[in-house]
PDB file of N, CA and C in Angstrom:
ATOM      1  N   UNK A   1     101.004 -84.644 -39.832  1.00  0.00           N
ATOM      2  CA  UNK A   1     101.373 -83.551 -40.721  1.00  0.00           C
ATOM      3  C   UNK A   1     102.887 -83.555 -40.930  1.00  0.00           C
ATOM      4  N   UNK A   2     103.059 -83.377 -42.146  1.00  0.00           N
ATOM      5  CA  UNK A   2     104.409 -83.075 -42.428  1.00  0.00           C
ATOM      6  C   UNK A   2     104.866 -82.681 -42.591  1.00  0.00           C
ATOM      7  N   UNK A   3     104.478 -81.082 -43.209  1.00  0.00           N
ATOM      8  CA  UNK A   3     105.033 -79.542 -43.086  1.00  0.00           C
ATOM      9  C   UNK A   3     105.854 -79.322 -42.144  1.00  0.00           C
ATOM     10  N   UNK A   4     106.669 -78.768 -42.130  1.00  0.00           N
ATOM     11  CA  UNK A   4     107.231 -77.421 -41.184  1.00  0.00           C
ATOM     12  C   UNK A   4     105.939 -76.301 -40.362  1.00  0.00           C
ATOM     13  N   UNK A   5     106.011 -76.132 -39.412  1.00  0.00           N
ATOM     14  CA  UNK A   5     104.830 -75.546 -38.725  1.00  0.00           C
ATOM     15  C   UNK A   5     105.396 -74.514 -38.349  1.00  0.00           C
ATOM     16  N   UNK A   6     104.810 -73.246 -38.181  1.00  0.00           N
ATOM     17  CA  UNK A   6     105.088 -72.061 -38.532  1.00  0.00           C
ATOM     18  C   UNK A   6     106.251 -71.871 -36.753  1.00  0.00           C
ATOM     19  N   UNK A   7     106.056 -72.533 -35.896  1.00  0.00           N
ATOM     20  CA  UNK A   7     106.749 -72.047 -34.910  1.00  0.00           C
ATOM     21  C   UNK A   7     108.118 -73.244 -35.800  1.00  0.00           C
ATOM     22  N   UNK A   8     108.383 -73.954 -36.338  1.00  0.00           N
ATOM     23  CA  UNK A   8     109.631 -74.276 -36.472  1.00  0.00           C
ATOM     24  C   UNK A   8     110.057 -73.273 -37.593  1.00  0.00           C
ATOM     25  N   UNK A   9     109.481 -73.145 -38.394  1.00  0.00           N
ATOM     26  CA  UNK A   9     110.025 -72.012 -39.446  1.00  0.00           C
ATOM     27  C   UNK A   9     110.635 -70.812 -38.556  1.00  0.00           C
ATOM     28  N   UNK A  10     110.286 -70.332 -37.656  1.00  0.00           N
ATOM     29  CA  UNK A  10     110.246 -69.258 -37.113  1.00  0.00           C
ATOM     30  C   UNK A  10     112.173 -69.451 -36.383  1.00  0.00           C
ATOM     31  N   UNK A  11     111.954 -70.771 -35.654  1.00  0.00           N
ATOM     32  CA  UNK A  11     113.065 -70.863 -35.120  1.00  0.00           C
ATOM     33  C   UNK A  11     114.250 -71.153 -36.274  1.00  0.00           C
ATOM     34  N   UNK A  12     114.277 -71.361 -37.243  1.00  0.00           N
ATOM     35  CA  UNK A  12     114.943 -71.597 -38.584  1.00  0.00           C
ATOM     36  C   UNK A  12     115.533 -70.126 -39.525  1.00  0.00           C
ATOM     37  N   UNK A  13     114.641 -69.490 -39.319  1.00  0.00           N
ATOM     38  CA  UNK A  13     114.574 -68.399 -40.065  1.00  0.00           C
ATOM     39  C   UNK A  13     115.333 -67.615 -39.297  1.00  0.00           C
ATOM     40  N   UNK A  14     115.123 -67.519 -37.338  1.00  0.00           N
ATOM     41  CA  UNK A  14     115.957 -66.704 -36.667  1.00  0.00           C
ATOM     42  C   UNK A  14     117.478 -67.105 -36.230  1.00  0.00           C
ATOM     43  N   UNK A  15     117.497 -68.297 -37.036  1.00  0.00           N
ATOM     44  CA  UNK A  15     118.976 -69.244 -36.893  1.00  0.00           C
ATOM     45  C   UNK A  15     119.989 -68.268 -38.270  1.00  0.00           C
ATOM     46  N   UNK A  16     118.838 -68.815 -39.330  1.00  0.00           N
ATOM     47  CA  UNK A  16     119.399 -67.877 -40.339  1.00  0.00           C
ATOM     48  C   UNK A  16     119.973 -66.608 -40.533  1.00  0.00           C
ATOM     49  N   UNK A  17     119.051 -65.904 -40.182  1.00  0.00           N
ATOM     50  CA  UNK A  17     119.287 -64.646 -40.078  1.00  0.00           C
ATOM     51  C   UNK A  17     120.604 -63.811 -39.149  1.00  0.00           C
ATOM     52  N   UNK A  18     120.873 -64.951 -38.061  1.00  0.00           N
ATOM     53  CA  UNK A  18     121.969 -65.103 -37.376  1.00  0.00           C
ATOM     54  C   UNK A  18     123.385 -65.082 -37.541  1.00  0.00           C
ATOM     55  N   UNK A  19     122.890 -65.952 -38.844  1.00  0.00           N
ATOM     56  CA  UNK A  19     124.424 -66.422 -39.635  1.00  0.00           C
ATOM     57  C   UNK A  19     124.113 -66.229 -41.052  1.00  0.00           C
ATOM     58  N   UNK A  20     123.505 -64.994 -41.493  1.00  0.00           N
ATOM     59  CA  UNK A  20     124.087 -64.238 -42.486  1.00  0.00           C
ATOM     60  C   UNK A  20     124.608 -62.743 -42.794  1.00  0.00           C
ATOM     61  N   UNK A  21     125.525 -62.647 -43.238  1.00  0.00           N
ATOM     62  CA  UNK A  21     126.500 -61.956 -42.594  1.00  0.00           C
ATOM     63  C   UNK A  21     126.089 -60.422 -43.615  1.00  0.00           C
ATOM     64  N   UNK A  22     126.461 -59.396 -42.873  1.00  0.00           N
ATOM     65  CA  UNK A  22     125.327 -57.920 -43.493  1.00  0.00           C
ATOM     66  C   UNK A  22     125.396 -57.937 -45.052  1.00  0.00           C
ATOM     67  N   UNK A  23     124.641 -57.190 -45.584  1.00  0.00           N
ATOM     68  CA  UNK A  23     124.733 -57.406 -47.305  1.00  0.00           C
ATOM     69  C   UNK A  23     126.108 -56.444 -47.405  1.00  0.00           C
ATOM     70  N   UNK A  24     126.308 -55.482 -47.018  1.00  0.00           N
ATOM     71  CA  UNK A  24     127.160 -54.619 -47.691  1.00  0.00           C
ATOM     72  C   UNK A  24     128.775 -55.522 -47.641  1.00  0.00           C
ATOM     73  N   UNK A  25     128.652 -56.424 -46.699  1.00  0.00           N
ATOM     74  CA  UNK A  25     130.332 -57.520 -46.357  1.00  0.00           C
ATOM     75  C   UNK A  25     130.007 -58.750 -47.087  1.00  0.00           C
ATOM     76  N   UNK A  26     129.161 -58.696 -48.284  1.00  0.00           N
ATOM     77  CA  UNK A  26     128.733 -59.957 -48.833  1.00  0.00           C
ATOM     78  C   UNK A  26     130.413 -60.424 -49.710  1.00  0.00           C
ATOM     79  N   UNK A  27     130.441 -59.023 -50.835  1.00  0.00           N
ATOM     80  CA  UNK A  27     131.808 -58.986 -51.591  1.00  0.00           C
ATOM     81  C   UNK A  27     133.044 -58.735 -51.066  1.00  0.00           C
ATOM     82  N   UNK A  28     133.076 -58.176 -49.818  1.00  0.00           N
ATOM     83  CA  UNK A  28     134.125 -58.174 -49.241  1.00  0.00           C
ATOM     84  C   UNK A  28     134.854 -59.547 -48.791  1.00  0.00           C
ATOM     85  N   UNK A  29     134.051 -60.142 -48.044  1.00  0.00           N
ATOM     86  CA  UNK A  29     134.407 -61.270 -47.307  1.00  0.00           C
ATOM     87  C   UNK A  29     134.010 -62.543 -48.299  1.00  0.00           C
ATOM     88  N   UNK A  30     133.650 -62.694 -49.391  1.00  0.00           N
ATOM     89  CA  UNK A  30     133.363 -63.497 -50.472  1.00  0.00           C
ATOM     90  C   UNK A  30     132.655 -64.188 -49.787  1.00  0.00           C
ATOM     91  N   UNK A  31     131.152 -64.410 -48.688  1.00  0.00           N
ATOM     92  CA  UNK A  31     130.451 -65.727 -48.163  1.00  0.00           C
ATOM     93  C   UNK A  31     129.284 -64.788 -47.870  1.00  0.00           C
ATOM     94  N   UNK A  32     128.487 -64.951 -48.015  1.00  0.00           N
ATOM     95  CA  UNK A  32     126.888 -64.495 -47.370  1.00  0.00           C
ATOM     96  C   UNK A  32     126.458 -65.060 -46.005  1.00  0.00           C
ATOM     97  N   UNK A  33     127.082 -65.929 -45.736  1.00  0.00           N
ATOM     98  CA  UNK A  33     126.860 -66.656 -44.255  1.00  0.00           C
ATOM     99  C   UNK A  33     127.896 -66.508 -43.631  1.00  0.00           C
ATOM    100  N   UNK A  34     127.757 -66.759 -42.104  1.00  0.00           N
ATOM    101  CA  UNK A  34     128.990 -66.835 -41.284  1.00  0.00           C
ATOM    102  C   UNK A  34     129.688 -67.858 -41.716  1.00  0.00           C
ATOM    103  N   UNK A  35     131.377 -68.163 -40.973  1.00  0.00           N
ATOM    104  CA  UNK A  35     132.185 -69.141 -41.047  1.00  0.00           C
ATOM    105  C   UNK A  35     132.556 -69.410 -42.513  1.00  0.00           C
ATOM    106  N   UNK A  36     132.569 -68.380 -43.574  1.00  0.00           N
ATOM    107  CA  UNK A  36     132.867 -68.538 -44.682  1.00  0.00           C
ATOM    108  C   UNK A  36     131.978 -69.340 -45.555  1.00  0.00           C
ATOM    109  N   UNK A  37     130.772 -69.805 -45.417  1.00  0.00           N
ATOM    110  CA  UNK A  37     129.818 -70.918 -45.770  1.00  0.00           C
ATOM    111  C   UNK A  37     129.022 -70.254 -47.298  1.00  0.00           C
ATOM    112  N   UNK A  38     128.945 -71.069 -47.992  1.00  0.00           N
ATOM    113  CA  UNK A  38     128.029 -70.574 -49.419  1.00  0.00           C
ATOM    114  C   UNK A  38     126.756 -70.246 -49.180  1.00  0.00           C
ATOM    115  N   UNK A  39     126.298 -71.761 -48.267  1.00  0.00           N
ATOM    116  CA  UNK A  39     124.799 -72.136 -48.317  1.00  0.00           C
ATOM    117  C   UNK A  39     124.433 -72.418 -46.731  1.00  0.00           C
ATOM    118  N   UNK A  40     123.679 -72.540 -45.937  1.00  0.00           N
ATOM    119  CA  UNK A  40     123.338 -73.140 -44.963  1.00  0.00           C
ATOM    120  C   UNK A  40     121.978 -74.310 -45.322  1.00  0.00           C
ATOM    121  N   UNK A  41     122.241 -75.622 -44.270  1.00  0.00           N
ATOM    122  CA  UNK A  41     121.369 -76.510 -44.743  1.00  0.00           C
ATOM    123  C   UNK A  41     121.103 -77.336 -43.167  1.00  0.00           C
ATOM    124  N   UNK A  42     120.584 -77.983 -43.222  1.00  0.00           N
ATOM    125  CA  UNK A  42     120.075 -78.761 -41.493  1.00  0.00           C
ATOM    126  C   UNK A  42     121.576 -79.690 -40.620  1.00  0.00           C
ATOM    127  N   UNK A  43     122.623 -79.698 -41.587  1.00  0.00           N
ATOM    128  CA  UNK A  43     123.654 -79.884 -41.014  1.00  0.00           C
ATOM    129  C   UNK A  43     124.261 -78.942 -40.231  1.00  0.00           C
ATOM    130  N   UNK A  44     123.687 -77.539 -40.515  1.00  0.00           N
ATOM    131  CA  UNK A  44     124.395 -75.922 -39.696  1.00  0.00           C
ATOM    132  C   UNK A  44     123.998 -76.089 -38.472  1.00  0.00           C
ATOM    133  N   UNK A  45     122.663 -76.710 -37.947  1.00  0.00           N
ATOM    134  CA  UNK A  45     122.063 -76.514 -36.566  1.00  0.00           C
ATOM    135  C   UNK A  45     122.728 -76.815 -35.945  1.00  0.00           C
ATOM    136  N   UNK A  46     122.490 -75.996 -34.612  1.00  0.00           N
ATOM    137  CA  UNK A  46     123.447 -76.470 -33.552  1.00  0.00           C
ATOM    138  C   UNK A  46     121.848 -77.979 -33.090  1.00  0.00           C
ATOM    139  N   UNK A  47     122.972 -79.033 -32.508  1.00  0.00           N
ATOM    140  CA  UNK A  47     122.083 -79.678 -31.942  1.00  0.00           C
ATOM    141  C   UNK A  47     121.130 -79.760 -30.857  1.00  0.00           C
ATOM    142  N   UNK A  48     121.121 -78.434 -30.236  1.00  0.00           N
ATOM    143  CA  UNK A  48     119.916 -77.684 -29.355  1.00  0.00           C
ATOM    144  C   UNK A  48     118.482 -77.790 -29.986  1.00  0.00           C
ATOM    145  N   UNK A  49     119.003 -76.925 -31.388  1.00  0.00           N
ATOM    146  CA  UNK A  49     118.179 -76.022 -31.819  1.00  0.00           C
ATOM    147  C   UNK A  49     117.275 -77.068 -32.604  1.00  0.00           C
ATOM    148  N   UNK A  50     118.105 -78.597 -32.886  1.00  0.00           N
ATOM    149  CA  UNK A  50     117.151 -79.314 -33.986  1.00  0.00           C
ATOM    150  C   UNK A  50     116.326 -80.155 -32.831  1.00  0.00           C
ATOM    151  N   UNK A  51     117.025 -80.445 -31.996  1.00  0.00           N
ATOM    152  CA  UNK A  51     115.897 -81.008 -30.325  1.00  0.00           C
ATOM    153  C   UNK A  51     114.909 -80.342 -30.744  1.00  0.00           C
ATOM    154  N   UNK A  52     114.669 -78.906 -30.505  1.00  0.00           N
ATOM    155  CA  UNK A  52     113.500 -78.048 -30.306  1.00  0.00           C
ATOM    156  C   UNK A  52     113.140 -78.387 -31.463  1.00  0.00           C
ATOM    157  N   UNK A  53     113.679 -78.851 -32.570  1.00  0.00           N
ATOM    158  CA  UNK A  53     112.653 -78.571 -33.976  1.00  0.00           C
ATOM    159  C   UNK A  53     111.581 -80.006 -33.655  1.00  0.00           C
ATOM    160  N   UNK A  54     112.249 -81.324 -33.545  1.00  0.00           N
ATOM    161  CA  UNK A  54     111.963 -82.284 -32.802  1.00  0.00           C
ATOM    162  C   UNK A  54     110.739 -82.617 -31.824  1.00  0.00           C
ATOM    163  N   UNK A  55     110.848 -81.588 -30.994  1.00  0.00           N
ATOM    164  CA  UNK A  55     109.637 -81.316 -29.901  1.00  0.00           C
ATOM    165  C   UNK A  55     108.741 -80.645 -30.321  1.00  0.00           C
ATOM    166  N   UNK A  56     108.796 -80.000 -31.191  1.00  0.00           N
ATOM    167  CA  UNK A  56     107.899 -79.140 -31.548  1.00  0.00           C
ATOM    168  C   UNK A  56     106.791 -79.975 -32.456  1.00  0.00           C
ATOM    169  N   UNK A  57     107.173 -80.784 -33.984  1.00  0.00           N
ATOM    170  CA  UNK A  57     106.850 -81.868 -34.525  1.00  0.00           C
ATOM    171  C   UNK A  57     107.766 -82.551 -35.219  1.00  0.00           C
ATOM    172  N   UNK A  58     107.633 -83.457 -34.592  1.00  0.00           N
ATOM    173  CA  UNK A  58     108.911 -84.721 -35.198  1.00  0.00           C
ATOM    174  C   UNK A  58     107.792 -85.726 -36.303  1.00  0.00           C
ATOM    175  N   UNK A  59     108.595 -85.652 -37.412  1.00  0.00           N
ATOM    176  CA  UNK A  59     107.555 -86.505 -38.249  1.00  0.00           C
ATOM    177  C   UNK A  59     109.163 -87.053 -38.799  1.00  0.00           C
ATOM    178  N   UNK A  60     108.840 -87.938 -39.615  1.00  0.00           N
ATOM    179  CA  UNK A  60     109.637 -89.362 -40.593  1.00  0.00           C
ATOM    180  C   UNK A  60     110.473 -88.674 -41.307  1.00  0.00           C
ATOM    181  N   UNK A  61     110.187 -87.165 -41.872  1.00  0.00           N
ATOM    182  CA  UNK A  61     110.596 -86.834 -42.988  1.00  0.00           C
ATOM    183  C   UNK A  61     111.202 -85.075 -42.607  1.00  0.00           C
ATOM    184  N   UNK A  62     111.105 -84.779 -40.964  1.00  0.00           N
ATOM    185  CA  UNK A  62     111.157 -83.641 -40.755  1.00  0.00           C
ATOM    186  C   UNK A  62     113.337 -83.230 -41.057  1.00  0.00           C
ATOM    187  N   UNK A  63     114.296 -83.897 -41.040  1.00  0.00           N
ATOM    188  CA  UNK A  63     115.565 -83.995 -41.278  1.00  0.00           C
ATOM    189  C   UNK A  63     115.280 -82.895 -42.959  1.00  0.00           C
ATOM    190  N   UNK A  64     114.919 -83.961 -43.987  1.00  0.00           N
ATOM    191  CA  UNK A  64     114.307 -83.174 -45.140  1.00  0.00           C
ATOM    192  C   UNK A  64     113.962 -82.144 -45.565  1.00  0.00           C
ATOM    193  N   UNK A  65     112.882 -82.116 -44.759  1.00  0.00           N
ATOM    194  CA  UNK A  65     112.259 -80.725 -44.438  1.00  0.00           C
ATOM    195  C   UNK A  65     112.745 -80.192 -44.344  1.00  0.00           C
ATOM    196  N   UNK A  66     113.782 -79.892 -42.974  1.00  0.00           N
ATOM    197  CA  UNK A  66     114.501 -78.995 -42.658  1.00  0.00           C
ATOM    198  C   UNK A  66     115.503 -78.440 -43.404  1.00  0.00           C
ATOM    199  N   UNK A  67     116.238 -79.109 -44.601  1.00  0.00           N
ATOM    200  CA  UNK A  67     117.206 -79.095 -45.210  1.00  0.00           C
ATOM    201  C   UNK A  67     116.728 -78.709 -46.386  1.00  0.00           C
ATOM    202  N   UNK A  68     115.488 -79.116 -47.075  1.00  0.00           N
ATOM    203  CA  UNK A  68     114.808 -78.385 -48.430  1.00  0.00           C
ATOM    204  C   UNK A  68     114.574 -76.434 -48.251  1.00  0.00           C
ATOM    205  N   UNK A  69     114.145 -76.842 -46.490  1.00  0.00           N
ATOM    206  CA  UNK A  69     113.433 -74.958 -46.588  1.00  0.00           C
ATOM    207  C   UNK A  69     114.450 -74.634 -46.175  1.00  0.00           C
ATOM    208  N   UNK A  70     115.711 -75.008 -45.595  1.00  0.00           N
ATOM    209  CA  UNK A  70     117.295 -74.066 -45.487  1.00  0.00           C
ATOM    210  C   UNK A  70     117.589 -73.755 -46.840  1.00  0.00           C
ATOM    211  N   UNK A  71     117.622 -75.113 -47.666  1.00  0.00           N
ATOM    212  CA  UNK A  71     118.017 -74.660 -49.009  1.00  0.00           C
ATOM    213  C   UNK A  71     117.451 -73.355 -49.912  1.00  0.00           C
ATOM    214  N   UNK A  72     116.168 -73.278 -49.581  1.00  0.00           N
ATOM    215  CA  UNK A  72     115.523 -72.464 -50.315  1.00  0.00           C
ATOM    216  C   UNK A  72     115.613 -71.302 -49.955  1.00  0.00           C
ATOM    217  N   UNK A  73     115.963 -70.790 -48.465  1.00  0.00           N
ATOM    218  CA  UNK A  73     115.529 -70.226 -47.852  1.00  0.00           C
ATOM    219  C   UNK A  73     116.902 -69.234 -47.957  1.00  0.00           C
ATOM    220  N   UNK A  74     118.197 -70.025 -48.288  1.00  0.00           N
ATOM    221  CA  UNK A  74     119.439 -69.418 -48.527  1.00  0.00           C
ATOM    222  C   UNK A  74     119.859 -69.067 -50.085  1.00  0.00           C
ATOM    223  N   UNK A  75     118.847 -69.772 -50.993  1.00  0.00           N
ATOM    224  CA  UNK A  75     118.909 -69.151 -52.187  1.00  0.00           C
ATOM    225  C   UNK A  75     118.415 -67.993 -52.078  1.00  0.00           C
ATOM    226  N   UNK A  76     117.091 -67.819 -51.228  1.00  0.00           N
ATOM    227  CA  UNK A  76     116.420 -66.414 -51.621  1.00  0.00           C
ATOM    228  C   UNK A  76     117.486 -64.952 -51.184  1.00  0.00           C
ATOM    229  N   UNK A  77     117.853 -65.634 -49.948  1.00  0.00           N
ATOM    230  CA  UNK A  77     118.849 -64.732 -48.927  1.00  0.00           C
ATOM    231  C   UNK A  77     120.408 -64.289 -50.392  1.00  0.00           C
ATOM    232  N   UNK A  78     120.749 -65.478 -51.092  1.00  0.00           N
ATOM    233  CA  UNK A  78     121.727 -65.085 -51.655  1.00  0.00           C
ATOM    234  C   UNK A  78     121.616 -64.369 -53.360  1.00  0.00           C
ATOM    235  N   UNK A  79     120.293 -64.941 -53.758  1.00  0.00           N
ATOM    236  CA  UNK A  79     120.293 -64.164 -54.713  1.00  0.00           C
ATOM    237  C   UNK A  79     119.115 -63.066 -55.355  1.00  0.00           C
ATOM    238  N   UNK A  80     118.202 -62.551 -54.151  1.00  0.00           N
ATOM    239  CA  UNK A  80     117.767 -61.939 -53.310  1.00  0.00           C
ATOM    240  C   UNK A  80     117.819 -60.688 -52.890  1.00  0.00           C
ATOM    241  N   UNK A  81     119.269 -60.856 -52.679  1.00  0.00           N
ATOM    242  CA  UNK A  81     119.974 -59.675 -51.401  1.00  0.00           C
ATOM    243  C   UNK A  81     120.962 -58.323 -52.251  1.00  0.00           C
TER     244      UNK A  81
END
């Protein structure tokens, strides 16, 4: 399988949610994410967190994965919110 499986989404989503920064400091601080960032994508992980994505199911194409549903996942968060 090559999906994302709902326990890696889970750990993705609570990464996210981590490092986006409250709506009302969206215009203040000009970034929706921590560290001044536009977008978050599978380069943000700390390398803990992509181990666990890894162990959980490592497939050929899971790097991808991970980086399509950040992408998407930070559009919704930014235009969305």
């Amino acid at each position: 399988m090559r999906a994302l499986t709902a326990s890696q989404k889970k750990l993705i989503d609570k990464f996210m949610v981590e490092n986006t920064n409250p709506k009302d400091s969206f215009e203040r601080i000009n970034s929706v994410f921590t560290e001044g960032r536009h977008h978050l994508d599978a380069d943000d992980l700390p390398t803990e967190l992509f181990t666990k994505l890894i162990q959980i199911n490592d497939t050929e194409i899971l790097y991808q994965e991970v980086d399509r549903y950040m992408g998407d996942k930070s559009s919704d968060i930014i235009y969305k919110s």
